[in-house]
Protein backbone atom coordinates (compact mmCIF):
# COMPACT_ATOMS: atom_id res chain seq x y z
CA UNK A 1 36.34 -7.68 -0.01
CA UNK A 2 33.48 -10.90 -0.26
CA UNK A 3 30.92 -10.27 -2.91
CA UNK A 4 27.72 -11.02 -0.80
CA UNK A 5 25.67 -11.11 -4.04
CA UNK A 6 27.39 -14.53 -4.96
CA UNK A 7 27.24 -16.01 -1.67
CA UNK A 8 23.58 -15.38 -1.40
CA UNK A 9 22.95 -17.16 -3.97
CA UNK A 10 23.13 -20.22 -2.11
CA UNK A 11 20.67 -19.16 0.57
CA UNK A 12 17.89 -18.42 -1.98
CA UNK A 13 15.95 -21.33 -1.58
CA UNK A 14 15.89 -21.57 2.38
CA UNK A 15 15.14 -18.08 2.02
CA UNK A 16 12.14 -18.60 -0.12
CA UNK A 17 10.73 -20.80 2.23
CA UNK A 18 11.17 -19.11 5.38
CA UNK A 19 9.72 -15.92 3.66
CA UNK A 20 6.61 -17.56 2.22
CA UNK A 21 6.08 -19.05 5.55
CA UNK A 22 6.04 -15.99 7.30
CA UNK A 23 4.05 -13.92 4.62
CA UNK A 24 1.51 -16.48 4.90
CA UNK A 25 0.92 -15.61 8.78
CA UNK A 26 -2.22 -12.98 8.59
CA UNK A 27 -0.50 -10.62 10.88
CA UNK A 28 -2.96 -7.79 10.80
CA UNK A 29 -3.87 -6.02 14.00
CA UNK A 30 -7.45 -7.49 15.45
CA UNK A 31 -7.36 -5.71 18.92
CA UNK A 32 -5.22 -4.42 21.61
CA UNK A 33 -5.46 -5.67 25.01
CA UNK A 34 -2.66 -5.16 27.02
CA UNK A 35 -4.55 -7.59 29.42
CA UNK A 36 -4.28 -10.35 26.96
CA UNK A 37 -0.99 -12.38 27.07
CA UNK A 38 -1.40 -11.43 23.06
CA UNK A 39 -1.83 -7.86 23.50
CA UNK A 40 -2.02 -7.42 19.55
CA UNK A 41 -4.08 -10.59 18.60
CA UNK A 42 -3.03 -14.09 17.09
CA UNK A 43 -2.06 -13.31 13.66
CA UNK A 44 0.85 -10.56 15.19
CA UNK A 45 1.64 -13.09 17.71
CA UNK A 46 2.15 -16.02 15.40
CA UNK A 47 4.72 -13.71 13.17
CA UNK A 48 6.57 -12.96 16.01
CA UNK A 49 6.80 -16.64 17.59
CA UNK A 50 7.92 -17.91 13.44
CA UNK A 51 10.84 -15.14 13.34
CA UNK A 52 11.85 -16.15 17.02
CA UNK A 53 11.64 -20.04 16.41
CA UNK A 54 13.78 -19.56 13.32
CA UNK A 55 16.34 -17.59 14.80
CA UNK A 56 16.24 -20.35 17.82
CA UNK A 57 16.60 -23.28 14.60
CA UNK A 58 19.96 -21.34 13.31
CA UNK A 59 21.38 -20.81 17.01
CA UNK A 60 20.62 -17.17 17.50
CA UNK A 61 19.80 -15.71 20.98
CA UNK A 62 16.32 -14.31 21.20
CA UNK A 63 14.07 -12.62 23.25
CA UNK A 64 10.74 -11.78 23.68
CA UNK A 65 9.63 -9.18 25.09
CA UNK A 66 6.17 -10.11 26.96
CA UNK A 67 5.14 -10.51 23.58
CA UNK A 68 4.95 -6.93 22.93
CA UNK A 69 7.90 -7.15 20.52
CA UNK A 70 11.18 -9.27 20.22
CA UNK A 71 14.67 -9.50 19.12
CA UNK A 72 17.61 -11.21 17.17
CA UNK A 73 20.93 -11.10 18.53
CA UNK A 74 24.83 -11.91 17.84
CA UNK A 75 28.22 -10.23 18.55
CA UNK A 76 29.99 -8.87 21.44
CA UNK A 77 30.64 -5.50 22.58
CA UNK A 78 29.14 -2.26 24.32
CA UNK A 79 27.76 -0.79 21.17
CA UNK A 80 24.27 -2.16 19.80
CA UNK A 81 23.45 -1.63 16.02
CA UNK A 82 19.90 -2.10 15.59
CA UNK A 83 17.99 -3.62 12.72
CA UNK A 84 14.32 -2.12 12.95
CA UNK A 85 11.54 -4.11 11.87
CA UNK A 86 7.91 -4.79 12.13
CA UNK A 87 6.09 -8.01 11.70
CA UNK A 88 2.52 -6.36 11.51
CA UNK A 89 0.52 -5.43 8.18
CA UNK A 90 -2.32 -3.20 7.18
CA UNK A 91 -5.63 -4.81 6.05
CA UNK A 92 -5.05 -6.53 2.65
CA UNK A 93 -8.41 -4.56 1.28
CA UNK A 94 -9.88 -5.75 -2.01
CA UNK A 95 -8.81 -6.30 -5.65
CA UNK A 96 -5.86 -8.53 -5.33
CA UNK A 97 -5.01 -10.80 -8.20
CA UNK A 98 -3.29 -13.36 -5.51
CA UNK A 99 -5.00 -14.10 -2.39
CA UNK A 100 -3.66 -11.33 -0.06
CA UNK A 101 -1.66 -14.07 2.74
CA UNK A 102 -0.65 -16.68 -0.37
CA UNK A 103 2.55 -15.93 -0.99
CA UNK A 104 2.51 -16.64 -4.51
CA UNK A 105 5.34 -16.54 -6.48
CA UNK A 106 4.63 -15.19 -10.21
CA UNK A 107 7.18 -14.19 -12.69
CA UNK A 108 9.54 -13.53 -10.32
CA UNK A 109 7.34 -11.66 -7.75
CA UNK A 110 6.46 -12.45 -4.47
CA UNK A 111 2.46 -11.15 -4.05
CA UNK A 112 1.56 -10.95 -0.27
CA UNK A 113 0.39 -8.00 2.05
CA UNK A 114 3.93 -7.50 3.95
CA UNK A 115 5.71 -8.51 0.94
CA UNK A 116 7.67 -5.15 1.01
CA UNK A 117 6.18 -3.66 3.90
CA UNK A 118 7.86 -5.03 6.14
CA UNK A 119 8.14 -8.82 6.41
CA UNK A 120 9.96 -9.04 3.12
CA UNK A 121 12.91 -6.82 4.36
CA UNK A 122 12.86 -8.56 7.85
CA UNK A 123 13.54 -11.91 6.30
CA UNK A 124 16.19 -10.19 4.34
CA UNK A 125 17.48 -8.60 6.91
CA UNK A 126 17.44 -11.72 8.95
CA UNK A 127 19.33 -13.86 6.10
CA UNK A 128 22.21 -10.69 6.17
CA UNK A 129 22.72 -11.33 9.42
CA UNK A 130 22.36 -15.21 9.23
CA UNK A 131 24.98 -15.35 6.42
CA UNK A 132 27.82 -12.93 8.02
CA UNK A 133 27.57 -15.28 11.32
CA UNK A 134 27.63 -18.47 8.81
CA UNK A 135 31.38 -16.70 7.13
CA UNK A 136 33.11 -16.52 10.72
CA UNK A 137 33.01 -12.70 10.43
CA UNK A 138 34.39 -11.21 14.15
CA UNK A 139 31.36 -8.74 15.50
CA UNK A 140 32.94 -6.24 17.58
CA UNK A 141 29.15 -5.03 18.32
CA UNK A 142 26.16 -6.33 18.87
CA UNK A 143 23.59 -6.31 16.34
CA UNK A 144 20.25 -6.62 17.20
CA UNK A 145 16.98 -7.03 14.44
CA UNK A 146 14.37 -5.96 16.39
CA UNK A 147 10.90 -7.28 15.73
CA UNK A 148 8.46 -4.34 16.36
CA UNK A 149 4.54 -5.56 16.70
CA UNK A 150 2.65 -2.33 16.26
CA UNK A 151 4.26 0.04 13.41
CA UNK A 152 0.97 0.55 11.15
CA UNK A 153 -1.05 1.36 14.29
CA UNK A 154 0.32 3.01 17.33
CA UNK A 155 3.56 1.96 18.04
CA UNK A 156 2.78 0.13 21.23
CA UNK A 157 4.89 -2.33 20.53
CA UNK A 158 8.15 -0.91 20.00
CA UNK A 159 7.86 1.93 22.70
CA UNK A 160 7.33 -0.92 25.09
CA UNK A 161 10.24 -2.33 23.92
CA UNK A 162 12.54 0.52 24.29
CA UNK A 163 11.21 0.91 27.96
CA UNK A 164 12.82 -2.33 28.68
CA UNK A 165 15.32 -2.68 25.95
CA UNK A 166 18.74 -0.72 25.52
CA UNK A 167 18.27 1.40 22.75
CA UNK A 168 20.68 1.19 20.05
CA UNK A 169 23.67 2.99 19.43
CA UNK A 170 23.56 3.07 15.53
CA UNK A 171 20.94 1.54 12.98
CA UNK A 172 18.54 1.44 10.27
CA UNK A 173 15.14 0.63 9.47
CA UNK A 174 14.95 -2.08 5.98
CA UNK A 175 11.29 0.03 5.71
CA UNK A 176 11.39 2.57 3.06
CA UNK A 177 13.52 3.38 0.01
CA UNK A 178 17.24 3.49 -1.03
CA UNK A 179 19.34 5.03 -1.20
CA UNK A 180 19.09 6.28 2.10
CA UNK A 181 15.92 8.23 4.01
CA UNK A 182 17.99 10.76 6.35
CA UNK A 183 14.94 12.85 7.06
CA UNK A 184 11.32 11.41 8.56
CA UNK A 185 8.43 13.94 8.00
CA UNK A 186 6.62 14.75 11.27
CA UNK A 187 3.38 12.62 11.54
CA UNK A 188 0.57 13.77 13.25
CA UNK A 189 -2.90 12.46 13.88
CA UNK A 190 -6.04 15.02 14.71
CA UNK A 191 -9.69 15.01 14.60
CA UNK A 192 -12.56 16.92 13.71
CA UNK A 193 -15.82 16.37 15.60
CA UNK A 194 -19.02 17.37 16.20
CA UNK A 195 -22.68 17.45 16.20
CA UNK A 196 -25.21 18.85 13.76
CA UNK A 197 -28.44 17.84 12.33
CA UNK A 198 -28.50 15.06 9.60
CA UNK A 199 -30.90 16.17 7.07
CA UNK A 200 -31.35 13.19 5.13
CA UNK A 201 -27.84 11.98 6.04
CA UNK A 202 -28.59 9.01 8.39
CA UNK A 203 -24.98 7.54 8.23
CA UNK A 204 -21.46 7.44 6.73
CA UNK A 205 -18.31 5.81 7.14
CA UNK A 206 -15.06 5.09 5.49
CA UNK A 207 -11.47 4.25 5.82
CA UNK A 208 -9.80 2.02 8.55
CA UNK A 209 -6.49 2.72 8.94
CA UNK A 210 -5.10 6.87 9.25
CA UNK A 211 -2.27 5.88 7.34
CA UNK A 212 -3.87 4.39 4.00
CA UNK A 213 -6.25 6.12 1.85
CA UNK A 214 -9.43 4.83 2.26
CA UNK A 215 -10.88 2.84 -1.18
CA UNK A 216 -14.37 2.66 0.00
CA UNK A 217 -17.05 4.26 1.68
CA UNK A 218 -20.74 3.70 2.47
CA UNK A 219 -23.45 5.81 3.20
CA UNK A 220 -27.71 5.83 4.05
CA UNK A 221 -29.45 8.59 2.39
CA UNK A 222 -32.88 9.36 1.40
CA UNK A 223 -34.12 6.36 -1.89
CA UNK A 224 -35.14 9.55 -3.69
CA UNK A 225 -31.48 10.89 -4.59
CA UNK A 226 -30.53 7.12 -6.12
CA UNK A 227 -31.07 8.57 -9.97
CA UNK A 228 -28.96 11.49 -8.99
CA UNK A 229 -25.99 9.16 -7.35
CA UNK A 230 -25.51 6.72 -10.32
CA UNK A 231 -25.41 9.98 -12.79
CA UNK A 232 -23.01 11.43 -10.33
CA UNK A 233 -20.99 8.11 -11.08
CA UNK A 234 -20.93 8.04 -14.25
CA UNK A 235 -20.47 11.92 -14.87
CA UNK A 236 -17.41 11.95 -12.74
CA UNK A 237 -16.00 8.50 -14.06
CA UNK A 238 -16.36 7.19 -10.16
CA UNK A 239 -16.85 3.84 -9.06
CA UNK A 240 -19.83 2.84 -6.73
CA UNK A 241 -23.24 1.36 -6.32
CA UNK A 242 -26.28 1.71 -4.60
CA UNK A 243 -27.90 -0.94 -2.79
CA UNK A 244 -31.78 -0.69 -1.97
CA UNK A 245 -32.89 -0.38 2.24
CA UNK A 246 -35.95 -0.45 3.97
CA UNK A 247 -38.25 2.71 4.86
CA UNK A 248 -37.83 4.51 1.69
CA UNK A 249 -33.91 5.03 2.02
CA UNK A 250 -30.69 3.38 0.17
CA UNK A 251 -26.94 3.00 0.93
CA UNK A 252 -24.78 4.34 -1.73
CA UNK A 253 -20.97 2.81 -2.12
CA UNK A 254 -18.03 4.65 -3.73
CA UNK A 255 -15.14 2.92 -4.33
CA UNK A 256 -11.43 4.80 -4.59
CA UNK A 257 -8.19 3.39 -4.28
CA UNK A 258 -5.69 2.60 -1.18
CA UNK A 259 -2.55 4.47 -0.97
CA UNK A 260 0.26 5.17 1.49
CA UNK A 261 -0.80 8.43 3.77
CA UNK A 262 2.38 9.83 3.09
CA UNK A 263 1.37 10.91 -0.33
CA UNK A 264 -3.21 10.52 -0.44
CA UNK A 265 -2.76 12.34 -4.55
CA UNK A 266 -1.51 8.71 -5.32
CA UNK A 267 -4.88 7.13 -3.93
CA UNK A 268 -8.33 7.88 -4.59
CA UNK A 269 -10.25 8.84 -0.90
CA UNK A 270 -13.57 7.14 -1.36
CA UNK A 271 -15.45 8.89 1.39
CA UNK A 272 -14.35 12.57 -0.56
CA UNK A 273 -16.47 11.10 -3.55
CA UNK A 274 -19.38 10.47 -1.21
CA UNK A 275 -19.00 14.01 0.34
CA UNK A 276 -18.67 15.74 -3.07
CA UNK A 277 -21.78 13.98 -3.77
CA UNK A 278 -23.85 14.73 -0.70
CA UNK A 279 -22.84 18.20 -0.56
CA UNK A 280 -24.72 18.76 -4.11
CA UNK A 281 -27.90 17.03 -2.52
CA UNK A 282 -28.29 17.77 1.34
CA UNK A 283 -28.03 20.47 3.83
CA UNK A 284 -25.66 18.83 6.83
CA UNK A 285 -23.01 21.07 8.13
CA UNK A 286 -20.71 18.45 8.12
CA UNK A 287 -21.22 17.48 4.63
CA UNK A 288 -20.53 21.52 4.21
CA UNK A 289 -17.62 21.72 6.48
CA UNK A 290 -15.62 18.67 4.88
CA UNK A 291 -16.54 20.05 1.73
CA UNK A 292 -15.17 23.69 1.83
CA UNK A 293 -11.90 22.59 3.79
CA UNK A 294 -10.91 19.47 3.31
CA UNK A 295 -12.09 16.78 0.42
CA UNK A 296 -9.70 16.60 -2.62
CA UNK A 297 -7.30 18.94 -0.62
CA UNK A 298 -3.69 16.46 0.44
CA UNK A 299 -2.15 20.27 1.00
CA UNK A 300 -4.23 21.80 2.79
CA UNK A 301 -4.60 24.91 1.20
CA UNK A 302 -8.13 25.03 1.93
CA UNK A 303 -7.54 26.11 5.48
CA UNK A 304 -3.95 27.60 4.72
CA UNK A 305 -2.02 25.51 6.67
CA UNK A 306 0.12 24.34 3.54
CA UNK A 307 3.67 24.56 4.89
CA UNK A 308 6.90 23.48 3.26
CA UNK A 309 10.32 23.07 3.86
CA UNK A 310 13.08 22.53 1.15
CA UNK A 311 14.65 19.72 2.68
CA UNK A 312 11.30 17.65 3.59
CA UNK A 313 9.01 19.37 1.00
CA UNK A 314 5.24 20.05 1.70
CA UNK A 315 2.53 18.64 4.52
CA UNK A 316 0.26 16.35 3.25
CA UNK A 317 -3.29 15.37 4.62
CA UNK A 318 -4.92 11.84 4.47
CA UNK A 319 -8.21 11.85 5.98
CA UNK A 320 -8.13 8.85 6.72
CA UNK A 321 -11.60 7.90 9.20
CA UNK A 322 -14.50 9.08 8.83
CA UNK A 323 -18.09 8.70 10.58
CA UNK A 324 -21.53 9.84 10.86
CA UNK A 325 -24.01 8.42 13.04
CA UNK A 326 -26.53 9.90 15.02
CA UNK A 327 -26.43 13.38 13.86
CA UNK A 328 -22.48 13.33 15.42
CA UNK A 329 -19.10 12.89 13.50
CA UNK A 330 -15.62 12.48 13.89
CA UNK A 331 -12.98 12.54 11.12
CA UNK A 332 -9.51 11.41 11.83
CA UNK A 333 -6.88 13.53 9.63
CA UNK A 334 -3.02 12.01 9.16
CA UNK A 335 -0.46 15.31 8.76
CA UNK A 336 3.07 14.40 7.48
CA UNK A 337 4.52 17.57 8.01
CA UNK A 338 8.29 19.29 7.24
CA UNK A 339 10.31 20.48 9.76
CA UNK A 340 9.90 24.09 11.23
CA UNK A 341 6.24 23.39 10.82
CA UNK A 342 4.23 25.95 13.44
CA UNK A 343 2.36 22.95 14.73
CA UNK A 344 1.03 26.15 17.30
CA UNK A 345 -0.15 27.69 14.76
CA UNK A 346 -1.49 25.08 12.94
CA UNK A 347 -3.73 23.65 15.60
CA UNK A 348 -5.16 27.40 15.88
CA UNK A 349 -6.05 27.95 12.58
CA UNK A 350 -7.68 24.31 12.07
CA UNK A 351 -9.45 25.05 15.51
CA UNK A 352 -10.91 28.23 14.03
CA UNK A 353 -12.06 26.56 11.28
CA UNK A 354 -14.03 24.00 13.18
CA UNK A 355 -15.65 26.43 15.15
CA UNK A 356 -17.36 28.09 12.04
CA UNK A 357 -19.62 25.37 12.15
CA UNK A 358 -19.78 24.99 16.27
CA UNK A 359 -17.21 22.07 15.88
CA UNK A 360 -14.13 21.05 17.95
CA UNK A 361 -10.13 20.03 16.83
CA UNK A 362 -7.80 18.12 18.24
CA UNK A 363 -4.71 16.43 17.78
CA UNK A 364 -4.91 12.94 18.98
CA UNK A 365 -0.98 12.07 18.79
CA UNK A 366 2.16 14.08 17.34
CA UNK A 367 5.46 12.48 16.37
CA UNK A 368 8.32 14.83 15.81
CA UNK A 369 10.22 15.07 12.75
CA UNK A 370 13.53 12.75 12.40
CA UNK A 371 16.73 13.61 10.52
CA UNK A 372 20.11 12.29 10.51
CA UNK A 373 23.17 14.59 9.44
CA UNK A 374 23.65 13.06 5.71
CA UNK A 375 27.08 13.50 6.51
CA UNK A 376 27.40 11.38 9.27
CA UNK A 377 29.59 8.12 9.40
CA UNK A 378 26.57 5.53 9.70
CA UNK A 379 25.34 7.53 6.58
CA UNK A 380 28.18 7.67 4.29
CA UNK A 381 28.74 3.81 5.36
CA UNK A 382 24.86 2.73 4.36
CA UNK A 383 25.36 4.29 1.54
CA UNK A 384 28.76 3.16 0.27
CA UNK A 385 27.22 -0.41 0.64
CA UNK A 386 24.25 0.64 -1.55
CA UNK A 387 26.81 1.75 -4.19
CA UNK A 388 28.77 -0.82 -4.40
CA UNK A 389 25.89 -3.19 -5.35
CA UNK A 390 24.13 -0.60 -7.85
CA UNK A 391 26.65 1.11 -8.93
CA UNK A 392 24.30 4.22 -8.62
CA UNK A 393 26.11 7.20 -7.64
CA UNK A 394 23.37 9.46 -8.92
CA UNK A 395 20.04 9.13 -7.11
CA UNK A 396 20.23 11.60 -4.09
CA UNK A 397 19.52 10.54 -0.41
CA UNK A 398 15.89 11.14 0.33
CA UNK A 399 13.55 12.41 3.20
CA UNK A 400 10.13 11.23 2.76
CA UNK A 401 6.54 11.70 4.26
CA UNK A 402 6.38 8.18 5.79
CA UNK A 403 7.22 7.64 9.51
CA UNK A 404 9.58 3.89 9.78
CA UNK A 405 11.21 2.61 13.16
CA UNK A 406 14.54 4.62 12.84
CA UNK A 407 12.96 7.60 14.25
CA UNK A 408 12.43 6.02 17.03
CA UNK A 409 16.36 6.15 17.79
CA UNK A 410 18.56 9.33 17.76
CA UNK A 411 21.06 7.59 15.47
CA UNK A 412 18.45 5.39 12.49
CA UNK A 413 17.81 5.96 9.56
CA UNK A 414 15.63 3.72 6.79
CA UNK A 415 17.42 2.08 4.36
CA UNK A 416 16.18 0.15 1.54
CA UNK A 417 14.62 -2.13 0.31
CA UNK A 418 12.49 -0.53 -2.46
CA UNK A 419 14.80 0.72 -5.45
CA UNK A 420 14.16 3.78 -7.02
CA UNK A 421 11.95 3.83 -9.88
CA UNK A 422 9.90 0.75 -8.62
CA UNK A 423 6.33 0.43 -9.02
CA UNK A 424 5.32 1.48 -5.53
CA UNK A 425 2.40 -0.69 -4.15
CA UNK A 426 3.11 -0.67 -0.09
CA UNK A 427 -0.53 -0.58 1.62
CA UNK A 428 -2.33 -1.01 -1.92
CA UNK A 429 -3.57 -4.14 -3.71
CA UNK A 430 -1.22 -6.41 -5.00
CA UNK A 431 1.74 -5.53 -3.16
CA UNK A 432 4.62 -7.49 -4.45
CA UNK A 433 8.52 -7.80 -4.08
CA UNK A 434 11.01 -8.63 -6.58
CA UNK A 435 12.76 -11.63 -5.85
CA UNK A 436 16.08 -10.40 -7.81
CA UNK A 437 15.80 -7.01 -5.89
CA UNK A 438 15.39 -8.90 -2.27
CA UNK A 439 18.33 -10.67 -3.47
CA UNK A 440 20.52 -7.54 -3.90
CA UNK A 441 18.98 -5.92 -0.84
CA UNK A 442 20.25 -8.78 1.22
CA UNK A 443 23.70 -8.59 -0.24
CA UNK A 444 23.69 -4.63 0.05
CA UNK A 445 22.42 -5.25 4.37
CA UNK A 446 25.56 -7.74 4.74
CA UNK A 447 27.68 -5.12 3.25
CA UNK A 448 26.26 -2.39 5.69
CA UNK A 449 26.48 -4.99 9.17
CA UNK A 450 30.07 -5.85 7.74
CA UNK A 451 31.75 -2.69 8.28
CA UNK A 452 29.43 -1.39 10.66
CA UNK A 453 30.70 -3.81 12.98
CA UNK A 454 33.96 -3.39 12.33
């Protein structure tokens, strides 16, 4: 049996390049305009051209997909394996030691936004696949890396792609954790809206993404309340400022921390310290409302919708949008929620709640829960190959909160590339990957597409 560790090790510095290359591409969503011939804006189109021409330099067949997503492809056979990816990235945000799109390599780190999530595993993925074609190994299926567009913000790209695209027999997603994720939390977005007098509230927003915690958030309130906001920062050890405005009124900043929605308790929701704040000072039923059911609250046990499963665990909340303006709101709330979650029920009891205060609920989008027998063939194999190069035989096979390409396909799961007990830093500042741990990730893939081709 090869040891793919060792012949990696000759790749590393093509690799390097072709990784910093991409990672330096900005490829944040900017719009989407399905009218465009860039439906998802330059940056995401420029990602997916660089993997493409790459592929096209090493003799790969490609595809695009009208630009709304692409593929990789070698082998023969009926049977597709798919390699799920996405080229796209959240917003960088603030407080990076590294400029966010410099790819800059520091004591054996690699610091970009996409470093880990998910442009480092594609190129990884992409140098698995480059280096079992380079050994002569025989493909008796096709294996496909698809390039998905769209995975922080709607999925538009891959779903497009499946419409036109065979979807794959077998596969996994390089977008998440290893050992193994068998089971994908539901993920559902809904909102909270309404209308209501402002009294002395004249505007609020925070967060731009439902899926990351927002770490800032900005509001215009009466000048009078400014003593009472900077003791409310300092007696609760908060971040912020205030920043003087005309006709007697002031906008007051908090500042919390980005995190992953699928667990908000590891971020700090910036627009929850504005709320606690306001709520002390002003009479606006929103203020009220956010207050009694939902700031500081990732469970929900506010509203006592806290369900849990003991495979998948509990639901967490990220409320993840919010705005004020006009005396109306809307507040956009990320679920990742177990299985045998009474989404029914759910939507009742939140609607209830709403209407307390003469407000409306919604749900905006709902994507079912994913799980994958852990006793299944493609998830025995994945995980023999994770062995083999670790050696770990303890850590259990996971399900998380976080939603990755592989439930898009009956048969996925995710698989790799963070290691357990990593620093986790996906869709916060400073997001780095280990060079050493890309390095066994890539021989661990080539071990998986080795004898899943077989």
């Amino acid at each position: 049996m090869k040891d793919f560790y060792e012949q990696f090790k000759t790749y590393r510095d093509d690799f390097i390049n072709d990784l910093q290359a991409l990672l330096k591409i900005p490829s944040v969503l900017t719009e989407f305009n399905p009218e465009k011939a860039h439906p998802f804006g330059y940056g995401i189109q420029e990602a997916l051209e660089y993997m493409l021409n790459i592929a096209n330099r090493d003799g790969f067949k490609t595809k695009n997909v009208d630009n709304y997503a692409g593929h990789i492809e070698f082998g023969e056979g009926e049977e597709i394996l798919g390699i799920l990816c996405h080229l796209d990235v959240v917003p960088p945000g603030d407080g990076w030691k590294f400029p966010p799109f410099s790819a800059t390599i520091d004591d054996g780190r690699i610091y970009a936004r996409g470093a880990l999530d998910d442009k480092g595993p594609t190129m990884v993925a992409y140098y698995a696949l480059k280096m079992l074609v380079d050994l002569n190994v025989k493909f008796n299926k096709r294996v496909r890396i698809i390039l998905g567009t769209d995975e922080e913000s709607g999925w538009r790209g891959l779903n497009y792609y499946l419409n036109k695209e065979a979807m794959p027999d077998i596969g996994f997603a390089p977008d998440a954790s290893f050992p193994l994720i068998y089971g994908e939390k539901g993920i559902l977005n809904g909102t909270f809206s309404g209308k209501c007098d402002n009294n002395g509230l004249y505007h609020l927003a925070f967060g731009e993404r439902t899926n990351v915690v927002p770490d800032k958030a900005v509001a215009t309130i009466d000048a009078k309340h400014k003593s009472s906001y900077l003791s409310f920062l300092k007696k609760s050890n908060y971040k912020g400022e205030v920043k003087e405005l005309a006709a007697e009124r002031i906008q007051i900043v908090a500042y919390g921390k980005n995190a992953h929605a699928m667990e908000p308790d590891d971020g700090l929701n910036a627009g929850f310290i504005i709320l606690t704040f306001l709520n002390e000072h002003l009479d606006n039923d929103f203020v009220k409302f956010a207050c009694k059911y939902l700031t500081f609250d990732s469970r929900m046990k506010k509203t006592g919708v806290n369900y849990r499963n003991d495979i998948m665990g509990e639901l967490t909340c990220n409320v993840g949008i919010g705005k004020y303006e006009n005396e109306q709101f809307s507040l956009i709330l990320n679920y990742r929620y177990p299985i045998n979650t009474d989404i029914k029920k759910m939507t009742e009891v939140l609607t209830e709640k709403a209407q307390e205060f003469g407000f409306n609920y919604q749900i905006k989008s709902d994507s079912k829960p994913h799980y994958v027998d852990p006793e299944s063939d493609l998830v025995k194999t994945l995980h023999q190959a994770y062995i083999k190069y670790t050696n770990d035989h303890k850590t259990p096979l996971l399900t998380i909160g976080g939603g990755t390409y592989a439930r898009g396909c009956k048969n996925a799961v995710a698989f790799g590339p963070e290691f357990p007990n990593k620093e986790a830093l996906i869709h916060q500042p400073n997001e780095y990957a280990e060079l050493e741990d890309l390095y066994k990730a890539c021989a661990i893939y080539c071990e998986a597409i080795y004898n899943l081709i077989k």
